[in-house]
PDB file of N, CA and C in Angstrom:
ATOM      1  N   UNK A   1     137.204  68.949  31.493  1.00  0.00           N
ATOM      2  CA  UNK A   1     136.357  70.056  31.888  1.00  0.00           C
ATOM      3  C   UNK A   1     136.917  70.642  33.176  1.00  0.00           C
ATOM      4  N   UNK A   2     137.299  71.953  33.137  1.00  0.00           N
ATOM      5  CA  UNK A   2     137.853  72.617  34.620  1.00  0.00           C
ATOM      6  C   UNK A   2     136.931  72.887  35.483  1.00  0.00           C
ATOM      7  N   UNK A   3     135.894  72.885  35.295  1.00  0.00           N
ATOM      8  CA  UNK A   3     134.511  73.438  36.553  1.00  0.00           C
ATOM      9  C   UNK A   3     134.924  71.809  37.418  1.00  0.00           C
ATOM     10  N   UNK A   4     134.651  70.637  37.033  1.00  0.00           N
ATOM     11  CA  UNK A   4     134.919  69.331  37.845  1.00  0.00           C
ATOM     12  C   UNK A   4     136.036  69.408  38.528  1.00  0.00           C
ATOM     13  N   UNK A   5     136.325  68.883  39.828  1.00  0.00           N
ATOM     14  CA  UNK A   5     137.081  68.671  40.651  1.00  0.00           C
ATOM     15  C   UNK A   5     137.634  66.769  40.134  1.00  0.00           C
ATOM     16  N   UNK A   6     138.810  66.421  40.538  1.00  0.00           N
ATOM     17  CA  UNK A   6     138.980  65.290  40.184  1.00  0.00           C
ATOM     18  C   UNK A   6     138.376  64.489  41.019  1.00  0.00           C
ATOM     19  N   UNK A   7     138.446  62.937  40.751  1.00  0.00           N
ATOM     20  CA  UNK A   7     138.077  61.935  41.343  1.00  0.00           C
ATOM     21  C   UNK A   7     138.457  61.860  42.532  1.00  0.00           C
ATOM     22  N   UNK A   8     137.211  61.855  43.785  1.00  0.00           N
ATOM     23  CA  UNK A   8     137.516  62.074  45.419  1.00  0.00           C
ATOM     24  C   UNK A   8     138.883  60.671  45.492  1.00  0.00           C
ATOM     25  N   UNK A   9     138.989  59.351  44.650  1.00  0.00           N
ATOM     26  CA  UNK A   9     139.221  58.103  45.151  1.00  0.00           C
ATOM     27  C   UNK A   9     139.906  57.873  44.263  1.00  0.00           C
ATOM     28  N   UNK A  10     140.215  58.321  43.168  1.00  0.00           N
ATOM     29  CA  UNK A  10     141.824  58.328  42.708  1.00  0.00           C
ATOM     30  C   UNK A  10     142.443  59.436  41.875  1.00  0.00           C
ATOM     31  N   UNK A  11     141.745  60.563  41.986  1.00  0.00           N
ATOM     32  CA  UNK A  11     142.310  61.683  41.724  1.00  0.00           C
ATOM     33  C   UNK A  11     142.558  61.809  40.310  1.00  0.00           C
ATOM     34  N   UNK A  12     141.656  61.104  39.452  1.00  0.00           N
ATOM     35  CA  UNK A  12     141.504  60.983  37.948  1.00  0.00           C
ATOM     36  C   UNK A  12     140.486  62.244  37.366  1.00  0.00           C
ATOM     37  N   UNK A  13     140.731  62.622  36.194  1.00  0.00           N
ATOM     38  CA  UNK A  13     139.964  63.604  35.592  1.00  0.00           C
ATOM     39  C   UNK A  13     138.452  63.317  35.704  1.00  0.00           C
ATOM     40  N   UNK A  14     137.299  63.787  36.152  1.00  0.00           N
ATOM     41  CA  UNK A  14     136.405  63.621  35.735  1.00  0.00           C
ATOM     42  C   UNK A  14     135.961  64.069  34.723  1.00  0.00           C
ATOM     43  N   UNK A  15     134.805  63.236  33.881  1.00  0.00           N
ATOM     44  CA  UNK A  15     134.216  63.623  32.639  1.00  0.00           C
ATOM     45  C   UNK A  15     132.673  63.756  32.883  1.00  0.00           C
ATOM     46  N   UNK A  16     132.162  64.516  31.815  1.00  0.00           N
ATOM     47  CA  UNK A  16     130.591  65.011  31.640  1.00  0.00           C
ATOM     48  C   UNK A  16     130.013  64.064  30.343  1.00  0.00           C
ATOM     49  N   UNK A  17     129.220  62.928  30.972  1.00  0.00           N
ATOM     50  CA  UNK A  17     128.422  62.615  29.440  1.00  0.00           C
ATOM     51  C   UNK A  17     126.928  62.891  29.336  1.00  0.00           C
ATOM     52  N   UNK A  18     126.530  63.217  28.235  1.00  0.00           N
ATOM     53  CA  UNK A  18     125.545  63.109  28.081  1.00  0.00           C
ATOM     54  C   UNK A  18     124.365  61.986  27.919  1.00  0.00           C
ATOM     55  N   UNK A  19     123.617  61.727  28.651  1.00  0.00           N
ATOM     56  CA  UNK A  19     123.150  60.037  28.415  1.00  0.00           C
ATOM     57  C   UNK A  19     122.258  60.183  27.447  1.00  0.00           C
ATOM     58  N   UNK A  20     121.357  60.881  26.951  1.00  0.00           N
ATOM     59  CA  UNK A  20     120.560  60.557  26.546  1.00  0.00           C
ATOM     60  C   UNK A  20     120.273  62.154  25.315  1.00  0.00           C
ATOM     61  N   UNK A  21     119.645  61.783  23.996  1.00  0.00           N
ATOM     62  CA  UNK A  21     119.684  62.817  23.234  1.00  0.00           C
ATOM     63  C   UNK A  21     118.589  63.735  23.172  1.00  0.00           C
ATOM     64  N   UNK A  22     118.261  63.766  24.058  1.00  0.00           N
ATOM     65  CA  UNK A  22     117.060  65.005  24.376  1.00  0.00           C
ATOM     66  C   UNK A  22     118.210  65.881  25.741  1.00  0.00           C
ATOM     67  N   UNK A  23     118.906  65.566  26.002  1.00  0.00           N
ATOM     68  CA  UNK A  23     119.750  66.094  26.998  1.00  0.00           C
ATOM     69  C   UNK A  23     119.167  66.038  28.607  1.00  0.00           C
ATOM     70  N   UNK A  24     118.216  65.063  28.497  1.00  0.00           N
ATOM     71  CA  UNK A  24     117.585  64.789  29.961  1.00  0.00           C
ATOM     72  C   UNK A  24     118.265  64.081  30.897  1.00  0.00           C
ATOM     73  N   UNK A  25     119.661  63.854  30.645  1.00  0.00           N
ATOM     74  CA  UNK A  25     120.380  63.333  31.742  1.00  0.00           C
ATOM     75  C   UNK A  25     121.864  63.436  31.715  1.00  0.00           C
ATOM     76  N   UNK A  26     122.609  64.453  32.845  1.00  0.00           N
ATOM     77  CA  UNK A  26     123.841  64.229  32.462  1.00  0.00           C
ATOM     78  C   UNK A  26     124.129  63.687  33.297  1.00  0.00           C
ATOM     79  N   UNK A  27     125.800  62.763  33.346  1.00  0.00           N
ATOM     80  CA  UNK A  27     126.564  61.976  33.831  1.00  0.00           C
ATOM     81  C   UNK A  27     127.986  62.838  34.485  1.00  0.00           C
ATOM     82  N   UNK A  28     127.809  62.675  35.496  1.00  0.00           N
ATOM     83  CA  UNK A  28     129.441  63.129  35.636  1.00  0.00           C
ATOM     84  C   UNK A  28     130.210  61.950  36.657  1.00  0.00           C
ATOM     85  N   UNK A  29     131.192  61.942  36.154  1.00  0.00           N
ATOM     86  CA  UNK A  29     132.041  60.447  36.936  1.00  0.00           C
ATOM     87  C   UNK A  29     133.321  60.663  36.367  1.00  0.00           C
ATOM     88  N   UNK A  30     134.116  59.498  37.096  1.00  0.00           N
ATOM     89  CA  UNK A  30     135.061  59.184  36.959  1.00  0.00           C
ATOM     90  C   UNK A  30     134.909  57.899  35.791  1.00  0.00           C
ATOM     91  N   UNK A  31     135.393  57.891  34.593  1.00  0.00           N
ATOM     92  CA  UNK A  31     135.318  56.942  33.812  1.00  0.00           C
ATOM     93  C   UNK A  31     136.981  56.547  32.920  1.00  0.00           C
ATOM     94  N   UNK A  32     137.782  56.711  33.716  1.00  0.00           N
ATOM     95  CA  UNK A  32     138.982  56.400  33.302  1.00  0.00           C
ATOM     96  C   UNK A  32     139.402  54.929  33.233  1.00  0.00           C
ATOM     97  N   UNK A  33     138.471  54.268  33.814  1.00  0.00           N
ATOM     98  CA  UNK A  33     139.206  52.609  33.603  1.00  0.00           C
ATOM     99  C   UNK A  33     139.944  52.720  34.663  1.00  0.00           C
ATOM    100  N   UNK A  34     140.773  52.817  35.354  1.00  0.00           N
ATOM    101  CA  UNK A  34     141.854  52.953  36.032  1.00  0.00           C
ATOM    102  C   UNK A  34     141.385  52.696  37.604  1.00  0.00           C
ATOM    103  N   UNK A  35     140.143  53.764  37.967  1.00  0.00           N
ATOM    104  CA  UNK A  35     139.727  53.401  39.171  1.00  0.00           C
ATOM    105  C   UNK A  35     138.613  52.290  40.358  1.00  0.00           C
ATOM    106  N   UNK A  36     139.065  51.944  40.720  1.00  0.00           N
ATOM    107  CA  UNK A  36     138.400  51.082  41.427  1.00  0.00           C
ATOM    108  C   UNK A  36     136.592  51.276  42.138  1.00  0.00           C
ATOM    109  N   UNK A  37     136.762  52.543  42.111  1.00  0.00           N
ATOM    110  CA  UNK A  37     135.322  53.087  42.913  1.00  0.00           C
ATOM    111  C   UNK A  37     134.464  53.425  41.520  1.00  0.00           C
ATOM    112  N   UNK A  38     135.148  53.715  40.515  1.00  0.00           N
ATOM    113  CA  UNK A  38     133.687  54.393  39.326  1.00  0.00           C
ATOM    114  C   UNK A  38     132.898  55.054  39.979  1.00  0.00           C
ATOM    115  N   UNK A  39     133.171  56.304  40.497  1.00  0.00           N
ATOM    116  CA  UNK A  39     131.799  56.999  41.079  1.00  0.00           C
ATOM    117  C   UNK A  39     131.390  57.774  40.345  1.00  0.00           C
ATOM    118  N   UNK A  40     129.780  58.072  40.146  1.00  0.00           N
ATOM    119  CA  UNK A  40     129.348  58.457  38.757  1.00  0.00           C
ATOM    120  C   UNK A  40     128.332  59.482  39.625  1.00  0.00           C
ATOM    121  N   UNK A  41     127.593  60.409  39.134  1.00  0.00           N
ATOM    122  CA  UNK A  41     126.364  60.933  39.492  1.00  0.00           C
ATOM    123  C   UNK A  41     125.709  61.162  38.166  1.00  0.00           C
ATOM    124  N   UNK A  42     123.965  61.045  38.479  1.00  0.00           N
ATOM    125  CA  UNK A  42     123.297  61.203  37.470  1.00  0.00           C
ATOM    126  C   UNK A  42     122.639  62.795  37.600  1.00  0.00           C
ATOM    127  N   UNK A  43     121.863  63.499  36.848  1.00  0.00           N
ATOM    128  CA  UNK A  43     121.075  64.570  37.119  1.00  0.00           C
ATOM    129  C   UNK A  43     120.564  65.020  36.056  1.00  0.00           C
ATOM    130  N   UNK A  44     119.600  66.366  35.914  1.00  0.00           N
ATOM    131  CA  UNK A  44     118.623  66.614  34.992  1.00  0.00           C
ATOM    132  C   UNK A  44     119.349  67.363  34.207  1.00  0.00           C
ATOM    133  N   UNK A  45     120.373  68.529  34.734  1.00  0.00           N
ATOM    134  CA  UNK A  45     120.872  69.417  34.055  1.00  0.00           C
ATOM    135  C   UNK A  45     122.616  69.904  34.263  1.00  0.00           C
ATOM    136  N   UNK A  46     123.160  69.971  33.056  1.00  0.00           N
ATOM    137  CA  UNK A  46     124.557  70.567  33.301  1.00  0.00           C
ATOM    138  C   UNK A  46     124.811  71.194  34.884  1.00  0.00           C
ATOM    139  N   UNK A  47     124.356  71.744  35.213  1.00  0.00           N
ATOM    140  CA  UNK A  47     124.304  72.503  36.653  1.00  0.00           C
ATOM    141  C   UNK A  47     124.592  71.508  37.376  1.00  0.00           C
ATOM    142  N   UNK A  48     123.200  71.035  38.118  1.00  0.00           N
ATOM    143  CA  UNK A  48     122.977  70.163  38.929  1.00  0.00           C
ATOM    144  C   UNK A  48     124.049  69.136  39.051  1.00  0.00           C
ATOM    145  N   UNK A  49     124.499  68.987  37.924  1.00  0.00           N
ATOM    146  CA  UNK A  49     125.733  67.621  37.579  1.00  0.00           C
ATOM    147  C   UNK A  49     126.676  67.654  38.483  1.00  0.00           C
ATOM    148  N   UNK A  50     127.713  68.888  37.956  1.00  0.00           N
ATOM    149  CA  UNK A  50     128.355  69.841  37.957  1.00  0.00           C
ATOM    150  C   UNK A  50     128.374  69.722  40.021  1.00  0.00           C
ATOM    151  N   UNK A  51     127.533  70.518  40.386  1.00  0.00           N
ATOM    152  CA  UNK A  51     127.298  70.721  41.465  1.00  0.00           C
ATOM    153  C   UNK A  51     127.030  69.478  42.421  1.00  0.00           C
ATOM    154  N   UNK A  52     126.651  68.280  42.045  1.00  0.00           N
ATOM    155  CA  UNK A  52     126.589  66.910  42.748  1.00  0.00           C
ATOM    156  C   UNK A  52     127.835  66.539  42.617  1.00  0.00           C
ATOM    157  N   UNK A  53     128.552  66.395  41.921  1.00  0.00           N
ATOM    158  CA  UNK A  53     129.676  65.541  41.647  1.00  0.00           C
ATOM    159  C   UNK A  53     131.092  66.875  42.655  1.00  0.00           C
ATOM    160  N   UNK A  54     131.031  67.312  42.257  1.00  0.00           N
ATOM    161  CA  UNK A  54     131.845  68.318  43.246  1.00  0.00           C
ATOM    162  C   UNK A  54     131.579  68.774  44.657  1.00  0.00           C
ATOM    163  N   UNK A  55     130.541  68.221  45.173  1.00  0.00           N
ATOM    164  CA  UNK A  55     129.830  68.028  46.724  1.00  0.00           C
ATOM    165  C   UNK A  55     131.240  67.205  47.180  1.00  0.00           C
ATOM    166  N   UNK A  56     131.619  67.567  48.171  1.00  0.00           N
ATOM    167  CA  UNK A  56     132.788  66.512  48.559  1.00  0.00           C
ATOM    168  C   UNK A  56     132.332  66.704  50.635  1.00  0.00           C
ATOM    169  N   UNK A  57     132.590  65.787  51.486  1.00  0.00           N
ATOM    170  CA  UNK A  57     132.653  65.576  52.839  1.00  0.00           C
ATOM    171  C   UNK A  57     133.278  66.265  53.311  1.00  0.00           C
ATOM    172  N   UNK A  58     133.106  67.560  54.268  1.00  0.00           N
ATOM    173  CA  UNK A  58     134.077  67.835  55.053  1.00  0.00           C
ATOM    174  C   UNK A  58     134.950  67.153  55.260  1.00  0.00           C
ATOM    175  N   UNK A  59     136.712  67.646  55.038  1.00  0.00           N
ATOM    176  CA  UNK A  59     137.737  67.052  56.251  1.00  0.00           C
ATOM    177  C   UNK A  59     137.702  66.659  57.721  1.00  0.00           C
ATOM    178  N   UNK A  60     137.784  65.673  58.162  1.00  0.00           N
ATOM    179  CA  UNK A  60     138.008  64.986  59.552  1.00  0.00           C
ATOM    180  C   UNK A  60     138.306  66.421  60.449  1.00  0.00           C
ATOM    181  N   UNK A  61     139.258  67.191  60.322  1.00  0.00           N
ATOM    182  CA  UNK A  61     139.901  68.149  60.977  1.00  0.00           C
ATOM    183  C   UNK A  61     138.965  69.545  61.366  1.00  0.00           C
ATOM    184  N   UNK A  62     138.112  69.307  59.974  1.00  0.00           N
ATOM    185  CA  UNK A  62     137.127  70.425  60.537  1.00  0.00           C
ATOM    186  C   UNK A  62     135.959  69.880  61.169  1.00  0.00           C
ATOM    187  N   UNK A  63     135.437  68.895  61.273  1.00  0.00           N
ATOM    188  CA  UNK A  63     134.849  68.448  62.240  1.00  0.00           C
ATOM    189  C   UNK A  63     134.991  68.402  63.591  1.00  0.00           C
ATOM    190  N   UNK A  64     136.213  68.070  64.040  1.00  0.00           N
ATOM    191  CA  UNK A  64     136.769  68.034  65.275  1.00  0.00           C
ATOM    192  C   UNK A  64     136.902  69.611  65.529  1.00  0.00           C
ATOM    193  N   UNK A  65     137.420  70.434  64.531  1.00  0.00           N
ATOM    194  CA  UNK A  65     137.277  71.804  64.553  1.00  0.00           C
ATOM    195  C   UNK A  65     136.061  72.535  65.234  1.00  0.00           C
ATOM    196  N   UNK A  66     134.695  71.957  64.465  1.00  0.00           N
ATOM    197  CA  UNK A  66     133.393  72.558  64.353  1.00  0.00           C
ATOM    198  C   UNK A  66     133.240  71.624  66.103  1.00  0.00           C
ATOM    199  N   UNK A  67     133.353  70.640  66.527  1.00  0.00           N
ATOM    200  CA  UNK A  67     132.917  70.269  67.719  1.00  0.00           C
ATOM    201  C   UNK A  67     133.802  70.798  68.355  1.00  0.00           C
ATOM    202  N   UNK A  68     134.918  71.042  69.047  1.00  0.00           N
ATOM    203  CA  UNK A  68     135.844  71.823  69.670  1.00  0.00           C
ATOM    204  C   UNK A  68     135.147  73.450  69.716  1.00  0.00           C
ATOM    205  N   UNK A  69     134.835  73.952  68.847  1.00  0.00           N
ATOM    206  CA  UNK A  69     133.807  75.736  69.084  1.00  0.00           C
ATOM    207  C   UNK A  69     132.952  75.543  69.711  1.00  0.00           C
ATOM    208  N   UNK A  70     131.954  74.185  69.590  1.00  0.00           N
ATOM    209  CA  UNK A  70     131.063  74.441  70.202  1.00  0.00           C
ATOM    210  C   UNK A  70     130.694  73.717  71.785  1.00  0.00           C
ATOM    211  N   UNK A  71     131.563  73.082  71.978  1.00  0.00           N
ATOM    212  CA  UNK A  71     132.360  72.902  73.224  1.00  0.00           C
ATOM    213  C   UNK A  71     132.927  73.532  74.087  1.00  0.00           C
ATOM    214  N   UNK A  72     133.586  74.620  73.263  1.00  0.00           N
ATOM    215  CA  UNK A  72     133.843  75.904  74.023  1.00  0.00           C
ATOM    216  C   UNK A  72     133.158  77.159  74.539  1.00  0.00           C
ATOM    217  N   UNK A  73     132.033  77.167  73.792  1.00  0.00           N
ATOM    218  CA  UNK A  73     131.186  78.024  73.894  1.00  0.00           C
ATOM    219  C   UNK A  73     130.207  77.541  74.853  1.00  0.00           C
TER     220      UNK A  73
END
């Protein structure tokens, strides 16, 4: 699926499952076998999935970035 970003922790394809057959829960994770972290998110709807699992942490750099502006100011 191209809307997913890969796995933050080993850079594996993520996949979309469906858990359940009323469609009340999708899955998005890393489920390749391969990685050590399995990070999965649960949620109500394609969207939401979608949008949790592709949430990623600011870079270190823009932090120091974002405190450095306001330091200056």
């Amino acid at each position: 699926m191209s809307d997913l970003l890969p796995c933050p922790f080993c850079g594996g394809e993520a996949s979309m499952i469906i858990e359940f057959p009323d469609g009340t829960a999708i899955s998005v994770g890393c489920y390749s076998g391969n990685c050590a972290m399995e990070p999965y998110t649960w949620n109500p709807s394609e969207a939401e999935a979608i949008a949790a699992w592709n949430r990623r942490a600011l870079p270190a750099e823009r932090h120091l970035r974002d405190i450095a502006d306001r330091v200056a100011k």
